[in-house]
C-alpha atoms as a PDB file:
ATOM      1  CA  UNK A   1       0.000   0.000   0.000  1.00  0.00           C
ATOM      2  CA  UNK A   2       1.029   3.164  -1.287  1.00  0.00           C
ATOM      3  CA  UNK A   3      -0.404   6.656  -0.863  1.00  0.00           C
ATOM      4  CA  UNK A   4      -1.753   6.104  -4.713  1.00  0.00           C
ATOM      5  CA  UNK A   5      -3.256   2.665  -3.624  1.00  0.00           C
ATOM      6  CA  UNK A   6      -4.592   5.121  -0.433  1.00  0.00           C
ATOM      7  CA  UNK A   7      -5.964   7.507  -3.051  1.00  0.00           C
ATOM      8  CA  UNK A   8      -7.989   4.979  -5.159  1.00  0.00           C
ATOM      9  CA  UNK A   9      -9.659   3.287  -1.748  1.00  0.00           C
ATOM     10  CA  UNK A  10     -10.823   6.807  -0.941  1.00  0.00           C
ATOM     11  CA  UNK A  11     -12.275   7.325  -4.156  1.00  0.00           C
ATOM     12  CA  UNK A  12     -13.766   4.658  -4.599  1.00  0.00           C
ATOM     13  CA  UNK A  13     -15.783   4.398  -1.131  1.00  0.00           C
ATOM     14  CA  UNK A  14     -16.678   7.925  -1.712  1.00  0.00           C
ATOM     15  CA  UNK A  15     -17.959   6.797  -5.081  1.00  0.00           C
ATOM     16  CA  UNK A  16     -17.697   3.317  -6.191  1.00  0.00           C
ATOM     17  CA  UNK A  17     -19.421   3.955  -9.697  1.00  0.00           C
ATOM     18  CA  UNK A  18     -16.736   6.212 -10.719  1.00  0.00           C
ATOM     19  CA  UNK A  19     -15.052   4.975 -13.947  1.00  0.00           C
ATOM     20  CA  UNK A  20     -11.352   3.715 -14.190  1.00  0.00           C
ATOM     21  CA  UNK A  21     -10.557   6.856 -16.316  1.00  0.00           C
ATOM     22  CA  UNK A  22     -12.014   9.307 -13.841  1.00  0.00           C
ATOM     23  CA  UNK A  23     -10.751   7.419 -10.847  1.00  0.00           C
ATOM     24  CA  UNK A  24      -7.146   7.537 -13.215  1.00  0.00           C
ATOM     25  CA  UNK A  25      -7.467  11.058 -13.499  1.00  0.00           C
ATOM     26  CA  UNK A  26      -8.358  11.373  -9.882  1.00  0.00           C
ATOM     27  CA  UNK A  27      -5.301   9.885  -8.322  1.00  0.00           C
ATOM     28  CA  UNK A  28      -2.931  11.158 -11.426  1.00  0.00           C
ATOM     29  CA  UNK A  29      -2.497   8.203 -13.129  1.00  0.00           C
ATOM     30  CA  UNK A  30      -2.818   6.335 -16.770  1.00  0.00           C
ATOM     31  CA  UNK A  31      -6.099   4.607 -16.798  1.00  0.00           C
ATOM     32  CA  UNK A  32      -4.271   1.161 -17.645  1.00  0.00           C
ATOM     33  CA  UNK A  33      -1.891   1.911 -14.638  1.00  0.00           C
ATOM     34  CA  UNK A  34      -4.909   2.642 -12.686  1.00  0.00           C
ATOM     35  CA  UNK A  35      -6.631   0.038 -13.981  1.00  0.00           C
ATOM     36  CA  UNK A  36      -4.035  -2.895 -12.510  1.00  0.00           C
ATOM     37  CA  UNK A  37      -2.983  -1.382  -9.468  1.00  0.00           C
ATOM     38  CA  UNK A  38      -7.629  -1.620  -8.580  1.00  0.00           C
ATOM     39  CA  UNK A  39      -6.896  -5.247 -10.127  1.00  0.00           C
ATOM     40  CA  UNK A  40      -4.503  -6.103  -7.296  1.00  0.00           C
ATOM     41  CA  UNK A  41      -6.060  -4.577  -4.543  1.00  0.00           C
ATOM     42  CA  UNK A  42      -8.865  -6.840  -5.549  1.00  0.00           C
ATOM     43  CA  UNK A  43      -6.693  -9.725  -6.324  1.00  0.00           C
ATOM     44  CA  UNK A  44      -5.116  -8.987  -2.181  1.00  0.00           C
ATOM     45  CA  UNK A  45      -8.415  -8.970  -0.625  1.00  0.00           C
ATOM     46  CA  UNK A  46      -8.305  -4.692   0.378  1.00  0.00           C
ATOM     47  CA  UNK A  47     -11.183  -4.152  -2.176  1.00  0.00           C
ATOM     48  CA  UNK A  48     -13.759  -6.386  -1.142  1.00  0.00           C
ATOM     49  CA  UNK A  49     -16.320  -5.040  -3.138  1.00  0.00           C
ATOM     50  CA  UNK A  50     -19.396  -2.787  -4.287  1.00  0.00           C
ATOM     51  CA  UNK A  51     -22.651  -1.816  -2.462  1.00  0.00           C
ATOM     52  CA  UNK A  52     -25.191   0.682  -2.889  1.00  0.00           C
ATOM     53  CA  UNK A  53     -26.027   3.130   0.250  1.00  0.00           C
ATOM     54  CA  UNK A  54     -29.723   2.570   0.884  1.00  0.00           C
ATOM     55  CA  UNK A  55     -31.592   4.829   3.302  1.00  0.00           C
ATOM     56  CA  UNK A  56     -33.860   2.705   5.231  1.00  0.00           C
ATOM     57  CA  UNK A  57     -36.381   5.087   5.907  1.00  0.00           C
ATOM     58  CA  UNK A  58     -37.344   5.519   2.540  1.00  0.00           C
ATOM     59  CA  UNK A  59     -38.031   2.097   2.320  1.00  0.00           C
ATOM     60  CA  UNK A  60     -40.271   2.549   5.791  1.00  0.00           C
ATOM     61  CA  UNK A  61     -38.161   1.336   8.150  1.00  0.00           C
ATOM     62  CA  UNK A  62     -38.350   3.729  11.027  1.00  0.00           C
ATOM     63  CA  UNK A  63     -36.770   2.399  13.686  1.00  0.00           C
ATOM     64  CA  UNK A  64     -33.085   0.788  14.534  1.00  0.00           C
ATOM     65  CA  UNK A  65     -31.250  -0.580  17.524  1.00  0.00           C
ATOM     66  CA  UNK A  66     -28.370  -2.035  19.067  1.00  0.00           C
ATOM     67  CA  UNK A  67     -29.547  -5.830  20.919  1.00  0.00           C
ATOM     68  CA  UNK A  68     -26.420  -6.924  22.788  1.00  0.00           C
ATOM     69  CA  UNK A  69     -26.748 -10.681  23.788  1.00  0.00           C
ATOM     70  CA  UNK A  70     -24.995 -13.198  26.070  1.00  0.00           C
ATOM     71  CA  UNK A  71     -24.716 -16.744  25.867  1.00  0.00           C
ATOM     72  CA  UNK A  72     -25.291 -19.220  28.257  1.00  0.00           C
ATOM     73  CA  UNK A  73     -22.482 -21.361  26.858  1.00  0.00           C
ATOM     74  CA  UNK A  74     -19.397 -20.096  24.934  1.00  0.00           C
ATOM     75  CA  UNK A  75     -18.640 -23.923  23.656  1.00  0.00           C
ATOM     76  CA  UNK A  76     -17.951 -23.146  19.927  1.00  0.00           C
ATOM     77  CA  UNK A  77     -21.068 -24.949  18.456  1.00  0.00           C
ATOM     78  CA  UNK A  78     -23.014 -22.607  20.910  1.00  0.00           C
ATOM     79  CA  UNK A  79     -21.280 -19.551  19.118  1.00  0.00           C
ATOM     80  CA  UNK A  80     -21.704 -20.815  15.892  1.00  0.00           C
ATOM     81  CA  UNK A  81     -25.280 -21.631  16.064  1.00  0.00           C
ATOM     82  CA  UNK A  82     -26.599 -18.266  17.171  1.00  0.00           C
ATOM     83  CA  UNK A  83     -24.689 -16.318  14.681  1.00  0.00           C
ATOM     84  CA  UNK A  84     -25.636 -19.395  11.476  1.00  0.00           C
ATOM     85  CA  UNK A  85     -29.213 -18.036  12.912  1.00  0.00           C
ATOM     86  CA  UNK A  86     -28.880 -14.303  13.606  1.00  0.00           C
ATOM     87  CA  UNK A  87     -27.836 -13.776   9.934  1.00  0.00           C
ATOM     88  CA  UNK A  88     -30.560 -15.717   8.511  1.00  0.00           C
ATOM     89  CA  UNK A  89     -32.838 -12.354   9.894  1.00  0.00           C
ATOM     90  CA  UNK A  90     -33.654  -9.672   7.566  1.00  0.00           C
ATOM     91  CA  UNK A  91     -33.490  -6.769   9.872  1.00  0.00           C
ATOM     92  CA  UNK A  92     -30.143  -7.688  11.092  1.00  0.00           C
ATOM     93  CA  UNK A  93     -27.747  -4.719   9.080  1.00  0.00           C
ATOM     94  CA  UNK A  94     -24.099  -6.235  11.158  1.00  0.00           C
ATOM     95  CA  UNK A  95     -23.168  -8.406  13.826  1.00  0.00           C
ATOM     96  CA  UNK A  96     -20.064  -8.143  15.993  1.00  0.00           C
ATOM     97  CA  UNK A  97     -18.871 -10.781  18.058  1.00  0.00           C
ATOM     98  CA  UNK A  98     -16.917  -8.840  21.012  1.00  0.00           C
ATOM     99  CA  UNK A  99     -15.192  -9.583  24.265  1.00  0.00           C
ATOM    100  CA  UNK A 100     -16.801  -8.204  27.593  1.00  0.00           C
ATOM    101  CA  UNK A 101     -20.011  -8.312  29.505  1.00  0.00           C
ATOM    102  CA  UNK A 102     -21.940  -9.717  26.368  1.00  0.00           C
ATOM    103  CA  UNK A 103     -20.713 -11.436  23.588  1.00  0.00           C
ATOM    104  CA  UNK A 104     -22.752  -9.875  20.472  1.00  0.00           C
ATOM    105  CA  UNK A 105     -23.573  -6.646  19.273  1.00  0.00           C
ATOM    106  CA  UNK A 106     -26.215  -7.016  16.335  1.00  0.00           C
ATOM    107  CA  UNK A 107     -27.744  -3.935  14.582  1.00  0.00           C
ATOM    108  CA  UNK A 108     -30.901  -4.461  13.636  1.00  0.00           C
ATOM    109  CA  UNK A 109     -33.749  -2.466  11.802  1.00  0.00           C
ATOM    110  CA  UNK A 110     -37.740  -2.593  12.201  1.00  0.00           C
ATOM    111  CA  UNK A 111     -39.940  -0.856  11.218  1.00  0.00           C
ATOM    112  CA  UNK A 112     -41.671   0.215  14.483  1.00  0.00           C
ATOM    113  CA  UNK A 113     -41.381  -0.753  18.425  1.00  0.00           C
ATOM    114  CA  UNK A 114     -44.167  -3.890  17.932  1.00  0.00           C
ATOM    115  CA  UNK A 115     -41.663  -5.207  15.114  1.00  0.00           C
ATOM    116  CA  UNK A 116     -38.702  -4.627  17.154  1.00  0.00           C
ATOM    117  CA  UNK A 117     -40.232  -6.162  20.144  1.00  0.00           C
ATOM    118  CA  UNK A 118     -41.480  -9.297  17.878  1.00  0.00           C
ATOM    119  CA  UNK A 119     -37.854  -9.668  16.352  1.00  0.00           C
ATOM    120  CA  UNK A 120     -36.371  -9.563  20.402  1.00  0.00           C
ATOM    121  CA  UNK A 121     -39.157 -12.555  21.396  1.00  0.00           C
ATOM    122  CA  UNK A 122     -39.011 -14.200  18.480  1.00  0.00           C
ATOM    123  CA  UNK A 123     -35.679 -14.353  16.801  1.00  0.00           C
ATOM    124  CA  UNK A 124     -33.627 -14.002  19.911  1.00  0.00           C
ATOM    125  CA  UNK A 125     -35.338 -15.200  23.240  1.00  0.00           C
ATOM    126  CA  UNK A 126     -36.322 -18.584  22.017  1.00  0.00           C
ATOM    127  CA  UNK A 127     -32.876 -19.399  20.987  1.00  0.00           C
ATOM    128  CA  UNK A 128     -31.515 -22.250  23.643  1.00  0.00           C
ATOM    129  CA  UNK A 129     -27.957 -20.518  23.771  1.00  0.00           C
ATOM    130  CA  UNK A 130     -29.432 -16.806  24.963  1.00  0.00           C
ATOM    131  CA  UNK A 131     -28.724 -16.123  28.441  1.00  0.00           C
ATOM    132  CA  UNK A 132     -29.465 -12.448  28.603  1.00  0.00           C
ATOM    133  CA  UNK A 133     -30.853  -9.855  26.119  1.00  0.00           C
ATOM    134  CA  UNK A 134     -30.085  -6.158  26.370  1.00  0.00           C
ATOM    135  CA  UNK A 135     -31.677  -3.378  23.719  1.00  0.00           C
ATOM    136  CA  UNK A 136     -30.960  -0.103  23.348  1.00  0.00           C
ATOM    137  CA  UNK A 137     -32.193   2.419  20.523  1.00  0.00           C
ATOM    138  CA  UNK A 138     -30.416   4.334  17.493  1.00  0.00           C
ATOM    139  CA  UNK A 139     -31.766   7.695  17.881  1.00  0.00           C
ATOM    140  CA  UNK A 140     -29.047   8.698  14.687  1.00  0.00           C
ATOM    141  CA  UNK A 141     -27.449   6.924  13.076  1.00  0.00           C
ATOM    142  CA  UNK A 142     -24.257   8.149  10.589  1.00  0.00           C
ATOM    143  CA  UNK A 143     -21.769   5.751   8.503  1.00  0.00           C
ATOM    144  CA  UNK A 144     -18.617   7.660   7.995  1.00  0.00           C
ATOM    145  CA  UNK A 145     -17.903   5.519   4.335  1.00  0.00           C
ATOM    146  CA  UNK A 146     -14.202   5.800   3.933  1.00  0.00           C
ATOM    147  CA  UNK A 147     -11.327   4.908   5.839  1.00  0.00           C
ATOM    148  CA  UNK A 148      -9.667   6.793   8.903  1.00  0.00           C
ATOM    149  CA  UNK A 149      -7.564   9.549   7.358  1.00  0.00           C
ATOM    150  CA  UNK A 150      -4.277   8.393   8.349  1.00  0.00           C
ATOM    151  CA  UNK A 151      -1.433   6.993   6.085  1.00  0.00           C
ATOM    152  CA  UNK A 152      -1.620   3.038   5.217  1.00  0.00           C
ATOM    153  CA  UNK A 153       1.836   3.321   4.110  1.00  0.00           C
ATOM    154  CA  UNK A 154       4.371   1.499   6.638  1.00  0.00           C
ATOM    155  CA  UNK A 155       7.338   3.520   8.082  1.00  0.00           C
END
């Protein structure tokens, strides 16, 4: 990674439809220079991908939160299960599995407090390995899209 290779990652998160000649002419390259060097941060993993940002509440959902959970067990087929099923739920937007009090953060987003409150009973209370549910509302919520701004080059 090279302050070019930095250059392309932020353009591209800030606009990942941009063309390989504008994103060329962006970070001051050739397009077919540009072209390779997007190539191999694919080809390493750094470039994962392409999504569209959707805003939820256009689509009517008007309400997100934060469920932390904790398992009664932390044998590995415990852990395993309960995220297989958390990710088979729609409203589920990420889950983090994290050290401390509880062991997963899930964001999740419903469309009002009756949904939310079905998707807690439902989805998360009747699963054997939940020990303790915890919920706690979004009142904003802001994705910064591109990376820290700090140099990825190594010293």
């Amino acid at each position: 990674m090279d302050r070019i290779d930095n250059a392309i990652l932020t353009c591209l998160q800030n606009d990942g439809r941009m063309s390989n000649k504008e994103l060329a002419a962006a970070v001051g390259l050739a397009p077919s220079s540009c072209l390779e060097r997007v190539r191999k941060l694919q080809e390493k993993g750094v470039l994962k991908g392409y999504r569209a940002l959707v805003d939820v509440r256009a689509l009517g959902i008007g309400l997100q939160a934060f469920v932390s959970v904790r398992l009664a067990q932390h044998a590995r087929t415990s852990v395993d299960d309960f995220r297989e099923h958390i990710l088979t739920l729609p409203e589920v937007i990420a889950l983090y599995h994290v050290a401390g009090q509880e062991d997963f953060l899930i964001h999740v987003a419903v469309r009002d407090a009756d949904h939310l409150r079905n998707l807690t009973l439902d989805g998360f209370t009747t699963r054997a390995e939940v020990a303790r549910l915890n919920t706690a509302l979004i009142y904003e919520y802001i994705r910064h899209p591109t990376l820290p701004n700090y140099s990825l080059e190594e010293d």
